[in-house]
Protein backbone atom coordinates (compact mmCIF):
# COMPACT_ATOMS: atom_id res chain seq x y z
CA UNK A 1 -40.33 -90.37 -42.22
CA UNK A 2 -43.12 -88.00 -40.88
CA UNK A 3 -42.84 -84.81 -42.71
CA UNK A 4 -40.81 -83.95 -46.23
CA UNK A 5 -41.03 -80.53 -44.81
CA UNK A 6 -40.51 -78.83 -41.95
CA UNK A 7 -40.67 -75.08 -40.01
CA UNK A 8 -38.71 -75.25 -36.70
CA UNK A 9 -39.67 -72.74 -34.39
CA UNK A 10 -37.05 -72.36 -31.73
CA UNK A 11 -37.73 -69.76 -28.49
CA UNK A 12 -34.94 -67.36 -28.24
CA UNK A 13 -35.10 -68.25 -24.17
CA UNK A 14 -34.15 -71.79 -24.33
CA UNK A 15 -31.43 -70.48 -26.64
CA UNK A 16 -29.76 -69.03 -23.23
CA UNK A 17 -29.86 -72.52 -21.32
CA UNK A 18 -28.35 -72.66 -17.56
CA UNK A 19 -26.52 -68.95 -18.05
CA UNK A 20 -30.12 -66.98 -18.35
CA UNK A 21 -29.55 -64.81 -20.75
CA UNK A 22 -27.73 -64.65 -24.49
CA UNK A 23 -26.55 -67.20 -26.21
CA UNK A 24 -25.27 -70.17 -24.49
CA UNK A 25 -22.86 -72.05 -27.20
CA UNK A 26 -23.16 -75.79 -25.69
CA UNK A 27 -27.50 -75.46 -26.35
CA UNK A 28 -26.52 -73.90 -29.36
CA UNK A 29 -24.55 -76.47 -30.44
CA UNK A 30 -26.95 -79.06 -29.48
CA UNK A 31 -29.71 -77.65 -31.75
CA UNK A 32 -27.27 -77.35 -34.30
CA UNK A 33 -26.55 -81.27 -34.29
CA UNK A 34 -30.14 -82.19 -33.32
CA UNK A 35 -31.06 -80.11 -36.73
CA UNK A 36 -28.16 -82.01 -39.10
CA UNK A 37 -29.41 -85.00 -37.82
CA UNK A 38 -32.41 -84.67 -39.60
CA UNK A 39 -31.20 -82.90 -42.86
CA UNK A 40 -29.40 -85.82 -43.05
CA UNK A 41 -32.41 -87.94 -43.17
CA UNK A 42 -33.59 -85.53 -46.27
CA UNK A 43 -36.04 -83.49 -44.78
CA UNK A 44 -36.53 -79.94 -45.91
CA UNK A 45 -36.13 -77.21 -43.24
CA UNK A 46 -37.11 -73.65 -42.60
CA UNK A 47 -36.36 -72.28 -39.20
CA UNK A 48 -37.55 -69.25 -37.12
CA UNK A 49 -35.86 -68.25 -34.40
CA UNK A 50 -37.32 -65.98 -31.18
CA UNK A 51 -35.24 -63.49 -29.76
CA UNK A 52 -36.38 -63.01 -25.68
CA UNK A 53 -32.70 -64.29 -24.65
CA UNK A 54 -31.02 -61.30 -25.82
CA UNK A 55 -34.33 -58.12 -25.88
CA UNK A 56 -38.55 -58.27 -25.74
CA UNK A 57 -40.14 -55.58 -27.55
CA UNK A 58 -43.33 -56.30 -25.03
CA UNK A 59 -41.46 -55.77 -21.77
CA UNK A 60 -39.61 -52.64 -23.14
CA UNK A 61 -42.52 -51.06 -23.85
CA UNK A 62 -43.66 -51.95 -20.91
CA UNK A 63 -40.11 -50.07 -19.40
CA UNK A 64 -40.61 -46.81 -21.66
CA UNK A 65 -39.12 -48.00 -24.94
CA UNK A 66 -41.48 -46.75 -27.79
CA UNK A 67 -43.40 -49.75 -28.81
CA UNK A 68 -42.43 -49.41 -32.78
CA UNK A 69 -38.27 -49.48 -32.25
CA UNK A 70 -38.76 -52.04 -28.84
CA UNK A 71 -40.31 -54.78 -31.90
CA UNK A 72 -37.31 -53.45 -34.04
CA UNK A 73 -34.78 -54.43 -31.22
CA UNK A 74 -36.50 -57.68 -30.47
CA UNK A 75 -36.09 -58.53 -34.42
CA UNK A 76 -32.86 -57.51 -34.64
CA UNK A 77 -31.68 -60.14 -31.66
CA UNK A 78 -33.70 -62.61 -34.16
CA UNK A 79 -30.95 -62.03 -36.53
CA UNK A 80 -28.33 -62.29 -33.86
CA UNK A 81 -29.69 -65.32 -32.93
CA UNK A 82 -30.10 -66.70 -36.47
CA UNK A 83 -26.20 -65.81 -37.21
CA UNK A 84 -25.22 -68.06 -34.27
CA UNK A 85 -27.42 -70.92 -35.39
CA UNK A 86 -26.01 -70.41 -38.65
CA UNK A 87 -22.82 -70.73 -37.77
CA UNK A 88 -22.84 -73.73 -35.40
CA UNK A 89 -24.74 -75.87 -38.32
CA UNK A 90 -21.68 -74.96 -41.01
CA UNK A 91 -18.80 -75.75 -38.23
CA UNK A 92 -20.55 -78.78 -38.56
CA UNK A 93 -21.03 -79.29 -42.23
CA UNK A 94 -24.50 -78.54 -43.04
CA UNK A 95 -24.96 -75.71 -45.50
CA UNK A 96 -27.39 -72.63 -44.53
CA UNK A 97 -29.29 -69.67 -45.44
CA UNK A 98 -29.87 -66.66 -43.56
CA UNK A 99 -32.90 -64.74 -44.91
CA UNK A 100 -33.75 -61.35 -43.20
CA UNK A 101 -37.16 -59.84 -43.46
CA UNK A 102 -35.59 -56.43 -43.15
CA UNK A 103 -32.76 -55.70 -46.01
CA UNK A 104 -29.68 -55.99 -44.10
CA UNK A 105 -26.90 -57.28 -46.86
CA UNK A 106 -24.37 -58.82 -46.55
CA UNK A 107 -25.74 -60.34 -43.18
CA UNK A 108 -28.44 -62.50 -44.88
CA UNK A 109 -30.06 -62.07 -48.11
CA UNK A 110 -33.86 -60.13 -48.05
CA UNK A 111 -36.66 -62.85 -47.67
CA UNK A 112 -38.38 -64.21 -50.54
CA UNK A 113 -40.48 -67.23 -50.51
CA UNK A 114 -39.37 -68.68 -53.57
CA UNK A 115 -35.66 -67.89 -52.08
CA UNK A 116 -36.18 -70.23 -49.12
CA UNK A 117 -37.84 -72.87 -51.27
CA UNK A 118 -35.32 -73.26 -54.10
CA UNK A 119 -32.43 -73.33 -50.92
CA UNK A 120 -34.22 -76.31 -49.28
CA UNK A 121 -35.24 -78.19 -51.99
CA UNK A 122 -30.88 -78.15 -52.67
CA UNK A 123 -30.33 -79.54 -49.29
CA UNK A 124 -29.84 -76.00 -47.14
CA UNK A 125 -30.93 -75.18 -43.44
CA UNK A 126 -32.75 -71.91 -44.22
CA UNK A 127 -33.11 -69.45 -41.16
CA UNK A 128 -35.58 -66.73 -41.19
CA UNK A 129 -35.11 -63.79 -39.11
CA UNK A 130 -36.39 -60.10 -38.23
CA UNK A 131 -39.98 -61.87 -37.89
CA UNK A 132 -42.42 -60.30 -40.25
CA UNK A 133 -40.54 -57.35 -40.47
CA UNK A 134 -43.37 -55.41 -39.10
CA UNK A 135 -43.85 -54.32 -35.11
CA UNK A 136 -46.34 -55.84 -33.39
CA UNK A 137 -45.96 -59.40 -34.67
CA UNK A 138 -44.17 -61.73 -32.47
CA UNK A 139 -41.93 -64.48 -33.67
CA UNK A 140 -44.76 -66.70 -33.47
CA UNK A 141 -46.73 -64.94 -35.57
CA UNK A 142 -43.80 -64.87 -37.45
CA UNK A 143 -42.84 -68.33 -37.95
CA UNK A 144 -47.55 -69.15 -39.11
CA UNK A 145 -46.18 -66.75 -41.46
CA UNK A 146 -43.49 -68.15 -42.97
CA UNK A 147 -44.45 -71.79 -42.53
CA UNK A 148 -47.59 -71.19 -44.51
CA UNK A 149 -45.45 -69.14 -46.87
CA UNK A 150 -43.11 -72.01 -47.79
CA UNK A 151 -45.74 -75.06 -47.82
CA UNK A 152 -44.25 -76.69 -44.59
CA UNK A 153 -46.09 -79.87 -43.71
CA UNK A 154 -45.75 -78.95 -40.33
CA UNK A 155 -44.74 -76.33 -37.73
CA UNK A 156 -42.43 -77.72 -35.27
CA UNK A 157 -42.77 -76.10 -31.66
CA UNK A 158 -39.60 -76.41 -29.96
CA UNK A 159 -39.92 -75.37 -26.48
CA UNK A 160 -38.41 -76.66 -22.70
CA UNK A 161 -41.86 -78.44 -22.26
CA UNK A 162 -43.25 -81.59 -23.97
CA UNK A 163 -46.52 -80.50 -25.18
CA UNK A 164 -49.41 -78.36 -24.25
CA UNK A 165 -51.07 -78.71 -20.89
CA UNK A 166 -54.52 -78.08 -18.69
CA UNK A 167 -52.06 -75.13 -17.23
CA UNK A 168 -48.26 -74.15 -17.12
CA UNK A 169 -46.71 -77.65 -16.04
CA UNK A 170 -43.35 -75.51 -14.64
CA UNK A 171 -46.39 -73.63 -12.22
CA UNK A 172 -48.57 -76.06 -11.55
CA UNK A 173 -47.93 -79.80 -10.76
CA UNK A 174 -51.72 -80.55 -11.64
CA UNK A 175 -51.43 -79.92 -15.04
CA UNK A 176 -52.29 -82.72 -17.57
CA UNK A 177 -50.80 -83.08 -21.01
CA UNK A 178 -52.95 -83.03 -24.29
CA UNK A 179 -51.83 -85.46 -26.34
CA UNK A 180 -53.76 -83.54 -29.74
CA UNK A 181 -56.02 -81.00 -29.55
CA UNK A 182 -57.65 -78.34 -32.14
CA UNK A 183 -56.75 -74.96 -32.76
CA UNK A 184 -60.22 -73.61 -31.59
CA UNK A 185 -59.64 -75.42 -27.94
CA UNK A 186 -56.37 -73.78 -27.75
CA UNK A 187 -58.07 -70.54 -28.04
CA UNK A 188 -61.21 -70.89 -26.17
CA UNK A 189 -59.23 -72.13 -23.26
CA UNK A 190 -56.58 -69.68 -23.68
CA UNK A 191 -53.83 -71.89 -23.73
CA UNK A 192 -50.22 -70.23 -24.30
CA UNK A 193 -49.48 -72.35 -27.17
CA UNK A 194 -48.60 -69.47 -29.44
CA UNK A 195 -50.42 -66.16 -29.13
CA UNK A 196 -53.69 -65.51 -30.87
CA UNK A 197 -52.83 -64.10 -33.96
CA UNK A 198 -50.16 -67.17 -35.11
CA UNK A 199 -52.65 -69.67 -33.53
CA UNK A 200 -55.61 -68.43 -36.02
CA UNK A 201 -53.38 -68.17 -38.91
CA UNK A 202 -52.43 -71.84 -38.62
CA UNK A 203 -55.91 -72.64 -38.27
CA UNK A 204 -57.23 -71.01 -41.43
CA UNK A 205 -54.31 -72.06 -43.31
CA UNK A 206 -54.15 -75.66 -42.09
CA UNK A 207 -50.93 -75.71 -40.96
CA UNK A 208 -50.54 -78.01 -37.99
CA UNK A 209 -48.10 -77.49 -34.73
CA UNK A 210 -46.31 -80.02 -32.91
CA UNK A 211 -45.37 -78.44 -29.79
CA UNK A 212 -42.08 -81.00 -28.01
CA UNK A 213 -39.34 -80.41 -26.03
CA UNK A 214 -36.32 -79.54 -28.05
CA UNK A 215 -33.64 -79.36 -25.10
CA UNK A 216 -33.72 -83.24 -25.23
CA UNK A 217 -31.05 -84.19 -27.32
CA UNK A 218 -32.54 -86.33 -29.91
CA UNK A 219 -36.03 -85.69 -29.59
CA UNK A 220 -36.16 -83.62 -33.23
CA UNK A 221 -35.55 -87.33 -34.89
CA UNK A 222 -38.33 -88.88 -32.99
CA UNK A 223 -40.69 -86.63 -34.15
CA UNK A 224 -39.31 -86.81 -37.78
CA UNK A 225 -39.39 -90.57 -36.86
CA UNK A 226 -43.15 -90.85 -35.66
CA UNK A 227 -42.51 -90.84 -32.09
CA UNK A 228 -45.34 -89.41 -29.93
CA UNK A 229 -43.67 -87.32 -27.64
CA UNK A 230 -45.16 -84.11 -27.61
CA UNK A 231 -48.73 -82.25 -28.71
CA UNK A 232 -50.53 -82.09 -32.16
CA UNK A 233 -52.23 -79.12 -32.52
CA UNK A 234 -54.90 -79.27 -35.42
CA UNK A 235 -58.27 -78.41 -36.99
């Protein structure tokens, strides 16, 4: 096995699969399997869910909403999000946590570090919503955060693409795949890995990213398994 343990990232988009928008239960419900699947194996795992399926604090602002409470919405969905995740993974059998960087009891217990550890290391799925907690931090930010927080071995990038490319491989059909590449070419090139801020924390912090496509079912073992399938991101 690669990794003893693990930070999921998971976009709040792909969350909304064929319907375009909130929470479409059969891509929930494939995450949630994809996800046992490898608790079963014994890994450790944090997750951090996006929420841009159900509100963007970015493109509210960008319709009026004040800035401040648009990043409030966007990490409230986060927790929406994180509940249905949640849920799917204990119709299933695998015990979670649902930690929430804002106090919001009973929905999930406040965040602590040493919270999320002690419910891995006894076999939980721990989910981490409301991002930071502050405004102006994405999810991605957000998830640099929390992986460095919690000692992950890795971040895991689930996205609907299988690695970073020369350019947006859904735009352009020129676009080559890297199969690793350092933090400081992501930035220099400007590469939409994860925005600027997340990207430099991982780099100081030395926490690599594997960036795959999650929305294959079964492609979360083959990275836990060694399989080259996606990106390495690294110093």
């Amino acid at each position: 096995m690669k990794f003893k343990r693990i930070l999921l990232k998971l976009s709040g988009e792909s969350l909304q699969g064929e319907q375009g928008y909130g929470i479409d239960v059969n891509r929930l419900n494939d995450y949630a399997r994809q996800i046992k699947e490898i608790a079963d194996m014994g890994v450790e795992i944090g997750i951090v869910i996006g929420g841009g399926n159900i509100f963007r604090g970015l493109t509210g602002a960008g319709k009026g909403f004040d800035r401040v409470k648009g990043d409030q919405m966007g990490m409230c969905a986060t927790v929406i999000n994180s509940l249905g995740l949640s849920s799917a993974l204990e119709a299933i059998g695998q015990k979670t946590k649902v930690l929430t960087a804002i106090r919001m009891e009973p929905i999930g217990e406040f965040y602590t570090k040493w919270k999320a550890i002690e419910a891995m290391k006894q076999g939980q799925v721990v989910i981490m919503s409301a991002g930071t907690g502050n405004p102006y931090f994405t999810t991605d930010t957000g998830s640099s955060l929390r992986g460095i927080e919690i000692e992950a071995d890795v971040m895991l990038k689930g996205t609907r693409v299988d690695g970073v490319y020369t350019a947006d491989p859904e735009k352009d059909p020129t676009a080559t795949k890297f199969h690793d590449i350092t933090y400081q070419e992501v930035i220099a090139k400007g590469l939409k890995v994860m925005d600027v801020t997340a990207t430099a924390m991982c780099m100081q912090n030395n926490l690599p990213i594997y960036v795959f496509n999650m929305d294959i079912v079964g492609n979360l073992k083959k990275v836990m398994e060694g399989e080259e399938i996606g990106t390495l991101v690294h110093n």
